[in-house]
Protein backbone atom coordinates (compact mmCIF):
# COMPACT_ATOMS: atom_id res chain seq x y z
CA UNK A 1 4.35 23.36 41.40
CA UNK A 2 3.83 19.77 40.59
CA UNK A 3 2.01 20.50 37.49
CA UNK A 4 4.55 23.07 36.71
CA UNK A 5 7.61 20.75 36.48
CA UNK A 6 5.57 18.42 34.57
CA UNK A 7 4.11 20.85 32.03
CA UNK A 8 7.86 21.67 31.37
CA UNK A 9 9.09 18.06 31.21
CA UNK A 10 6.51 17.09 28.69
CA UNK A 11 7.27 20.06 26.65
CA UNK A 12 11.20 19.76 26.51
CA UNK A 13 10.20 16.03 25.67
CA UNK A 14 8.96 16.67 22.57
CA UNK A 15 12.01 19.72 21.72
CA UNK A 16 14.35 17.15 22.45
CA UNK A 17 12.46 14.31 20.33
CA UNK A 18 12.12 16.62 17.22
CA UNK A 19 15.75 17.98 17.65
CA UNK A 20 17.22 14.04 18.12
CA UNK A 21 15.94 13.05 14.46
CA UNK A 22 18.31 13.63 11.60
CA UNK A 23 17.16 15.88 8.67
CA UNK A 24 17.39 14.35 5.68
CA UNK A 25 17.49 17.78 3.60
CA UNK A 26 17.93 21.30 4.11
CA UNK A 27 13.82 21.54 3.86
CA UNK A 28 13.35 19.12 6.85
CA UNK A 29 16.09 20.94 8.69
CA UNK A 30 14.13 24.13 8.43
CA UNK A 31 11.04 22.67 9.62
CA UNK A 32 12.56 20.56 12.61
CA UNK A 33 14.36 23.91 13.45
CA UNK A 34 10.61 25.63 13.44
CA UNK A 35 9.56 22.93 15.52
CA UNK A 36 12.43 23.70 18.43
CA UNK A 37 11.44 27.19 18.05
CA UNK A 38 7.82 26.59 18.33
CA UNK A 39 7.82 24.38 21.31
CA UNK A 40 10.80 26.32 22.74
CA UNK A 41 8.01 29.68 22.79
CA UNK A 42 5.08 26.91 23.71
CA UNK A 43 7.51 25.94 26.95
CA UNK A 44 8.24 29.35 27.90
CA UNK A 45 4.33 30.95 27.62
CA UNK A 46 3.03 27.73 29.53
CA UNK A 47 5.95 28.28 32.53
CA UNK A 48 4.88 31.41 32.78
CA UNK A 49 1.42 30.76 33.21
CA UNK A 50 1.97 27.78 35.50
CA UNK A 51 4.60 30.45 37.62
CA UNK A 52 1.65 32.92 37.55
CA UNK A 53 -1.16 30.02 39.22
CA UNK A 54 1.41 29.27 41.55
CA UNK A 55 2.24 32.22 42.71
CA UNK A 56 -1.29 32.96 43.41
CA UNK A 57 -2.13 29.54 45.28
CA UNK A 58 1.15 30.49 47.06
CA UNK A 59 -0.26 33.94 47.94
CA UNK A 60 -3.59 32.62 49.00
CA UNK A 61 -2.18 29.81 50.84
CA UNK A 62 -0.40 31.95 52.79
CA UNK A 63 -3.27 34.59 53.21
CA UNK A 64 -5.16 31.60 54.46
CA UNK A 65 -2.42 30.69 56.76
CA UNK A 66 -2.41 34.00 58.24
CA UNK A 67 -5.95 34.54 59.01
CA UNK A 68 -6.14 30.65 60.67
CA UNK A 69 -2.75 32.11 63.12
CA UNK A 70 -4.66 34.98 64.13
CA UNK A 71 -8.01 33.35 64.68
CA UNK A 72 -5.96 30.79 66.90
CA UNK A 73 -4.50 34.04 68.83
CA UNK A 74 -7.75 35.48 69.47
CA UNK A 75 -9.05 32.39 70.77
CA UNK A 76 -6.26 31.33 73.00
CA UNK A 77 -6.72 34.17 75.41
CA UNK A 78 -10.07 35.89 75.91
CA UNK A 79 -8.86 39.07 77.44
CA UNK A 80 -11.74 40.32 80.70
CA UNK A 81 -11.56 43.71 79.88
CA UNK A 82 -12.67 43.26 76.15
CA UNK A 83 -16.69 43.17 76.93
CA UNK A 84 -16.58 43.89 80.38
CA UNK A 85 -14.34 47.19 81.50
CA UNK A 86 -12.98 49.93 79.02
CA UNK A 87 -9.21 50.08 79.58
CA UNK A 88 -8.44 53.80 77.77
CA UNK A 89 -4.76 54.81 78.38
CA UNK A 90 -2.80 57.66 76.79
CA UNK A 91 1.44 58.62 76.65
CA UNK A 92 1.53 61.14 79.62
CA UNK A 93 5.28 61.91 80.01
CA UNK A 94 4.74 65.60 80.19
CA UNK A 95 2.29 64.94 83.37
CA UNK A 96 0.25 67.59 81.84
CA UNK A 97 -3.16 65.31 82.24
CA UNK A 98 -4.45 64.54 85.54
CA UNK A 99 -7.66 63.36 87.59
CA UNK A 100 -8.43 67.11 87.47
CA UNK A 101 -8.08 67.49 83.69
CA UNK A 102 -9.80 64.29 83.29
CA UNK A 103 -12.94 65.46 85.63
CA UNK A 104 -12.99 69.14 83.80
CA UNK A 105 -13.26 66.98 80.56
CA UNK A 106 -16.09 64.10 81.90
CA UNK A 107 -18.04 67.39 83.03
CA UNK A 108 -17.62 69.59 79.80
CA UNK A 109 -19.36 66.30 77.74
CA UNK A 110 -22.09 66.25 79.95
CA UNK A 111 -21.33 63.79 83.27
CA UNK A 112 -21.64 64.78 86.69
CA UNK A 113 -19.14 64.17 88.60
CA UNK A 114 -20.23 62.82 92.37
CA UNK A 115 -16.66 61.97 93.83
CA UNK A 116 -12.93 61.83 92.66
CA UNK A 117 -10.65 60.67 95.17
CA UNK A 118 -6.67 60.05 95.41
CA UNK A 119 -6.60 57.38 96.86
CA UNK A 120 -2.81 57.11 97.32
CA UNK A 121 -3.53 59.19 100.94
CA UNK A 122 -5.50 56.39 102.61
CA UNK A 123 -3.08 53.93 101.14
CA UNK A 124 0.15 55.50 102.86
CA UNK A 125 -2.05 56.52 105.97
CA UNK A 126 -3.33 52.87 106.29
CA UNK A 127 -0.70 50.63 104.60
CA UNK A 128 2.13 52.89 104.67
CA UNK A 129 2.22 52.00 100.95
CA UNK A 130 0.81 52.81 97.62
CA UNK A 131 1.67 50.51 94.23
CA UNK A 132 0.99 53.80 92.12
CA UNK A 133 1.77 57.36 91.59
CA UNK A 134 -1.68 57.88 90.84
CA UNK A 135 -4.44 56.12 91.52
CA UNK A 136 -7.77 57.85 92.02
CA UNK A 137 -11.10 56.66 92.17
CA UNK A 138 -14.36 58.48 90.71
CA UNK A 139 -17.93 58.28 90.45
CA UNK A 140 -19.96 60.13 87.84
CA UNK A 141 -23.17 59.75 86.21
CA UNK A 142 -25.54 61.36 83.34
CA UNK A 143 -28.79 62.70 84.17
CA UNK A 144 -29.88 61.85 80.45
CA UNK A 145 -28.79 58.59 80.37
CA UNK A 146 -30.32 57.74 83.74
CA UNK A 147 -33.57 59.57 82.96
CA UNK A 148 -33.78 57.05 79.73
CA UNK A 149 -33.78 54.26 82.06
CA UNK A 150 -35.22 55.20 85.18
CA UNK A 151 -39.04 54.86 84.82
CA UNK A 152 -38.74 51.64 83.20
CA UNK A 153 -36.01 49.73 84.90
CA UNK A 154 -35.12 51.11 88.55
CA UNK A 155 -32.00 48.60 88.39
CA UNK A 156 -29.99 51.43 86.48
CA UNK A 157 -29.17 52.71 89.96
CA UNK A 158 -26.73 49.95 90.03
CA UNK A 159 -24.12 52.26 87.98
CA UNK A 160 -25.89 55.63 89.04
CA UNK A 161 -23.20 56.23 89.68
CA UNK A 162 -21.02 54.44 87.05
CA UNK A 163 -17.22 54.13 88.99
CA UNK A 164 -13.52 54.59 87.48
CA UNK A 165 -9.98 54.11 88.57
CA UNK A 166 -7.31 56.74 87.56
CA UNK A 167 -3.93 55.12 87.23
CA UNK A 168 -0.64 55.42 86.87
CA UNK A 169 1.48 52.59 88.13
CA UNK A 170 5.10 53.76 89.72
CA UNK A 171 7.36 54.84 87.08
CA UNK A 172 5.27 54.65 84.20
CA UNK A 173 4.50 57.62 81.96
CA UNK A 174 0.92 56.52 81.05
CA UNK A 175 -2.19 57.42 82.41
CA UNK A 176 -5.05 54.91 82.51
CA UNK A 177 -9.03 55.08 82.88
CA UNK A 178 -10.87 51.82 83.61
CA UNK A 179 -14.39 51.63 84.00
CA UNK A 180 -17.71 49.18 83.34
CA UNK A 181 -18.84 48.79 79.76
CA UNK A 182 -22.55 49.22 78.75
CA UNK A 183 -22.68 46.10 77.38
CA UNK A 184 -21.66 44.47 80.83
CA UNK A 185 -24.42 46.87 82.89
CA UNK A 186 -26.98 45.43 80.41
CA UNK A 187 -26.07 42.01 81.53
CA UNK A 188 -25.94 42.55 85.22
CA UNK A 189 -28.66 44.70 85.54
CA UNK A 190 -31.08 42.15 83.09
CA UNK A 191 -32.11 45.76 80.83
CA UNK A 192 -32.47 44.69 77.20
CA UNK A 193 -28.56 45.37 75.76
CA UNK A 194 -30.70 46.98 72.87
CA UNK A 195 -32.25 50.05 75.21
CA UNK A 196 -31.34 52.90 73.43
CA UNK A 197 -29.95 54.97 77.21
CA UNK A 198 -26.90 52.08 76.38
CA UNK A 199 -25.58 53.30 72.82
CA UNK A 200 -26.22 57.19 74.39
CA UNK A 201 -24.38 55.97 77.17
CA UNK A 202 -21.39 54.49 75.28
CA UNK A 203 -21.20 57.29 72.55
CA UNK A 204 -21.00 59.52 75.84
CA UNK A 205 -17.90 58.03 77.66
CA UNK A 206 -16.46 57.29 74.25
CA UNK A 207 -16.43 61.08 73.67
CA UNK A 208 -15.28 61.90 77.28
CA UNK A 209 -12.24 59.68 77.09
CA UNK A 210 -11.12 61.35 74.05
CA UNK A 211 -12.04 64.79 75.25
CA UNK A 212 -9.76 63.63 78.23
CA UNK A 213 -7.40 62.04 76.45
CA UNK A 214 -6.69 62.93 73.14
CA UNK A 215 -3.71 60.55 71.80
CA UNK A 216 -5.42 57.65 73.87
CA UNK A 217 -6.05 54.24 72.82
CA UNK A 218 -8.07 51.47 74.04
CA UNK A 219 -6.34 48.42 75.09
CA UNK A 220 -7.43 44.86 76.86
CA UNK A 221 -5.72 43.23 79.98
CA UNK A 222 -4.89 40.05 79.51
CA UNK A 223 -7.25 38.20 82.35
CA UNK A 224 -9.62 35.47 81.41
CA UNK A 225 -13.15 35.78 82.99
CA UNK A 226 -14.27 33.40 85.92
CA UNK A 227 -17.37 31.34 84.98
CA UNK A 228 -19.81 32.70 88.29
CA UNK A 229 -23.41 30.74 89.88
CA UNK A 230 -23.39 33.42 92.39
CA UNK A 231 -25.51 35.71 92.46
CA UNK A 232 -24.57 39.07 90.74
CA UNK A 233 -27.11 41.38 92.76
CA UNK A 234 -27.81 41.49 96.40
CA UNK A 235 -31.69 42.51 96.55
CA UNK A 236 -33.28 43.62 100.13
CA UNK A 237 -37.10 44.85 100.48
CA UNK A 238 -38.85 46.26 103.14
CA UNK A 239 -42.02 48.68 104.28
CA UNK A 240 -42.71 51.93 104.91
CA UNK A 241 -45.73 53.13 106.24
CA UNK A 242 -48.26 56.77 105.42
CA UNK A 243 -45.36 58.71 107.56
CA UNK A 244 -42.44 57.36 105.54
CA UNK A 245 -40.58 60.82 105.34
CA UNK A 246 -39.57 60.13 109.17
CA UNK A 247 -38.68 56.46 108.82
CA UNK A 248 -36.64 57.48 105.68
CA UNK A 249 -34.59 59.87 108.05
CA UNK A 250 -34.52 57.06 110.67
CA UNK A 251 -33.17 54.95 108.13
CA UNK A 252 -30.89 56.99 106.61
CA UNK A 253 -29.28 57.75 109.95
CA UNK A 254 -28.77 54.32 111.42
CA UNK A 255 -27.21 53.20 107.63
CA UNK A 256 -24.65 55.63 107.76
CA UNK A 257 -23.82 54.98 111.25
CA UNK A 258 -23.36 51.34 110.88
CA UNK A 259 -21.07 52.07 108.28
CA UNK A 260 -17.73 53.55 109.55
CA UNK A 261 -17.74 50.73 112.29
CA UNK A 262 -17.80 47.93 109.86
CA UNK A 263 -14.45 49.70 107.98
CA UNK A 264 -16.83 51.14 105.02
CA UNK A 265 -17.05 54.36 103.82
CA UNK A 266 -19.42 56.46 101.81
CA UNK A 267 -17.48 58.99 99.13
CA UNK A 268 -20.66 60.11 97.68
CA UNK A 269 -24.35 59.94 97.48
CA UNK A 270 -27.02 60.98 95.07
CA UNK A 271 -30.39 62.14 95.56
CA UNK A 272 -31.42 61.10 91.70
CA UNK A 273 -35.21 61.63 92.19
CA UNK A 274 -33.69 65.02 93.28
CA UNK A 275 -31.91 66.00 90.30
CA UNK A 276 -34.59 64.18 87.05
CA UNK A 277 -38.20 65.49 87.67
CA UNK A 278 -40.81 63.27 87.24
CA UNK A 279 -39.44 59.73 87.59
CA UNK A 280 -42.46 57.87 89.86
CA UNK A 281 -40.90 57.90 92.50
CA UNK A 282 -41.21 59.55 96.04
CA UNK A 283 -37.21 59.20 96.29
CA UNK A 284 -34.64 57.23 94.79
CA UNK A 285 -31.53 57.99 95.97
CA UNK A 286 -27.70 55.72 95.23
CA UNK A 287 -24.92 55.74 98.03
CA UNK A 288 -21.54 54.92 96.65
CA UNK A 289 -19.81 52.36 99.27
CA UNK A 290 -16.29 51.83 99.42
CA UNK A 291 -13.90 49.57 101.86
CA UNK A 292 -10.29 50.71 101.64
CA UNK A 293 -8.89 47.27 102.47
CA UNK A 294 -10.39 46.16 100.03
CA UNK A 295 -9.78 48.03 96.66
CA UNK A 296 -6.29 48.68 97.95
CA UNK A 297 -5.74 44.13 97.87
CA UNK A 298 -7.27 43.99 94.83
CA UNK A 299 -5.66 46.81 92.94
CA UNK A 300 -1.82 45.63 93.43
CA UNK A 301 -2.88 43.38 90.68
CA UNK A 302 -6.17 45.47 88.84
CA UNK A 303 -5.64 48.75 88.59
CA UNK A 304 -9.22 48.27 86.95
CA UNK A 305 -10.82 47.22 89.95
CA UNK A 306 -12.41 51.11 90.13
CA UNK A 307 -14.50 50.02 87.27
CA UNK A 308 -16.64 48.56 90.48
CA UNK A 309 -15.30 50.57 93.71
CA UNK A 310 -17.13 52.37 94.74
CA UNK A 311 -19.85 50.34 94.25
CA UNK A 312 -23.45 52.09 93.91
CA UNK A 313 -26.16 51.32 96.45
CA UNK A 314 -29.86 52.10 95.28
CA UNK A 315 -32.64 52.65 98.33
CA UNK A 316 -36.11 53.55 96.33
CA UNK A 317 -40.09 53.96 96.79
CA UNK A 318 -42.23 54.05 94.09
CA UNK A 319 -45.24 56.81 94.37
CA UNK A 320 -48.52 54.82 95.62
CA UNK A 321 -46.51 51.98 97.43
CA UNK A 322 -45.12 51.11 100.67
CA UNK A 323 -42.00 48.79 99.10
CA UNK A 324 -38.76 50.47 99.89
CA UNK A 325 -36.27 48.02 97.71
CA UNK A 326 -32.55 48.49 97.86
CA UNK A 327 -30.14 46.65 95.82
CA UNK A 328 -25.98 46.63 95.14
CA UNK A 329 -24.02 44.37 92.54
CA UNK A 330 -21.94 41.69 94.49
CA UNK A 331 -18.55 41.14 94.09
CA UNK A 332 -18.53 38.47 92.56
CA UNK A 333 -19.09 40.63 89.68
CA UNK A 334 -15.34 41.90 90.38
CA UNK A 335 -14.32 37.98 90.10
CA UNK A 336 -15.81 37.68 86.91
CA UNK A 337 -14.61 40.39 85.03
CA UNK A 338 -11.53 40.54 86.02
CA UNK A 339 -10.58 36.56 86.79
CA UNK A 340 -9.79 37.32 90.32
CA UNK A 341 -8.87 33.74 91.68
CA UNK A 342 -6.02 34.23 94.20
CA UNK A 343 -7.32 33.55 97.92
CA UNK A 344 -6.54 36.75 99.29
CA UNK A 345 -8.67 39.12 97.02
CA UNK A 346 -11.53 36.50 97.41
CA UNK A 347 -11.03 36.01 100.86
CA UNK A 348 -11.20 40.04 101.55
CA UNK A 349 -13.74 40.60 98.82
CA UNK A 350 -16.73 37.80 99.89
CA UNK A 351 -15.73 39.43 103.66
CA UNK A 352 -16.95 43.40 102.79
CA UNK A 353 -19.62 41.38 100.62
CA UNK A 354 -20.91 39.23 103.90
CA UNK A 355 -20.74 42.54 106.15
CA UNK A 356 -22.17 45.23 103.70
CA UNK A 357 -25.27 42.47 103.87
CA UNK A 358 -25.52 42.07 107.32
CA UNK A 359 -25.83 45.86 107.58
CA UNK A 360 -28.78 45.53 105.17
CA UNK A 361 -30.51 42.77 106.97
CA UNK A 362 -30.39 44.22 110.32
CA UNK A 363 -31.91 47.29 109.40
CA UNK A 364 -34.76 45.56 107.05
CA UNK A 365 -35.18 43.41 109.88
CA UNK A 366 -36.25 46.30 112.00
């Protein structure tokens, strides 16, 4: 702008200069008359070419401007749910989709559905209360995707079953899915993020939500992660001798009956050497552990909490060894994700965490 005025105060300098001297004949009057007109055309091409640059710096400047506010935005809040859970949610005034619609549709793109449970009854039975007027939780799982991984990297059992909450807070006219991203069971479960079972896996709930879903969108919550030293698997081993069908149904027995006493329960369990032939193994098998205490503290606040309830419990022997290894992710992978910080969720939380291990121990121990 500055070399704008200038430009223009130069110019009508010199107009005014030629137009101040007196002509001393008609001749010199014509010619100091072509010199106005001259610099009076001169004046008006070179504003509008000095208008023209600065409307561009202008334009830029403010382009600039923009892209530095949003960049600021992004990086003043780094939402949980962005790398961590998918947070798909959809307009459902007419009520017309529901945990049954939304199992029918994970099923017809290829999941398998272990469990999908309203948990709203246990809430009123237990806490005479519920924060929602839906909230279910499922587990569900691809046999392709696991097969991918299983040979290679027995941690997959982790989420094998994958979890999801089913949501609708009280009032609202939305329905919401929440569950674990690939990118997050990469870094939990140490598999290379580049494994090709994670972009089949992705593509796969991708397609379900919107098969589920159709108007849905994905959306972030607006919880900053928790930094975490803990660790984010609990990892038992133990052995099993020649007759280890026998102590596998000794096991299996006193594991589920130490559950019910210590307030956890089992909603579904998976025999996955069962159901993929040919995996190496002579059984893998997940149990999907829940604590109703627990999910129903942490969900006043995260609905998404079912991206990790119920958690998945692996128990497998490879063929030709003795090693039984079992394995569950910790919640302090809950924490993380989601920025739990508020004493009562961690309080409750670390609590299942501390018994569900003790369970473990004892029977390893035996």
């Amino acid at each position: 702008m500055k070399k704008l005025v200038l430009t223009i105060m130069v110019i009508a300098g010199f107009a005014m200069s030629a137009c101040s001297e007196q002509p001393k004949s008609s001749e010199s009057a014509g010619k100091a008359a072509e010199t106005v007109k001259t610099a009076a055309a001169e004046t008006t091409q070179k504003v509008k070419e000095t208008a023209k640059e600065a409307a561009q710096t202008v334009k830029e400047a403010a382009k600039t401007a923009a892209t530095e506010v949003k960049e600021k935005a992004e990086k003043a809040v780094t939402p949980a749910d962005s790398e961590d859970i998918y947070v798909y949610t959809a307009d459902n005034s007419d009520g017309k989709i529901t945990p049954k619609t939304i199992e029918d549709a994970f099923v017809k793109v290829g999941f398998y559905m272990s469990a999908n449970n309203d948990m709203n009854y246990p809430y009123k039975r237990d806490f005479n209360n519920t924060y929602y007027d839906v909230y279910n939780l499922a587990a569900f799982y691809s046999k392709d995707v696991v097969a991918d991984f299983i040979q290679e990297y027995p941690k997959i059992g982790l989420f094998a079953p994958l979890s999801m909450s089913i949501y609708t807070k009280k009032g609202d006219k939305t329905i919401t899915l929440a569950t674990i991203t690939p990118k997050r069971i990469a870094e939990i479960t140490g598999i290379p993020a580049d494994h090709k079972g994670f972009a089949k896996l992705d593509a796969l709930l991708k397609k379900a939500f919107k098969e589920a879903m159709p108007n849905g969108k994905f959306v972030t919550l607006p919880n900053k992660k928790i930094d975490i030293k803990e660790p984010l698997i609990a990892e038992f081993t133990f052995e099993m001798g020649e007759e280890w069908e026998d102590q596998k149904e000794d096991f299996e027995n006193d594991f589920e009956s130490a559950l019910s006493p210590n307030g956890f329960a089992m909603p579904a369990f998976n025999e996955i050497s069962d159901e993929i032939d040919d995996i190496g193994y002579d059984f893998y098998e997940t149990y999907s552990i829940c604590k109703i205490p627990v999910i129903y503290t942490v969900s006043k606040d995260h609905p998404e909490a079912g991206a990790y309830a119920p958690c998945s419990l692996y128990v497998y022997k490879k063929e030709g060894e003795n090693s039984v290894h079992m394995g569950f992710p910790t919640v302090y992978n809950w924490m993380h994700s989601m920025g739990i910080d508020d004493e009562e969720s961690k309080k409750i939380l670390i609590d299942a965490q501390k018994k569900f291990e003790n369970i473990l121990k004892e029977l390893t121990a035996k």
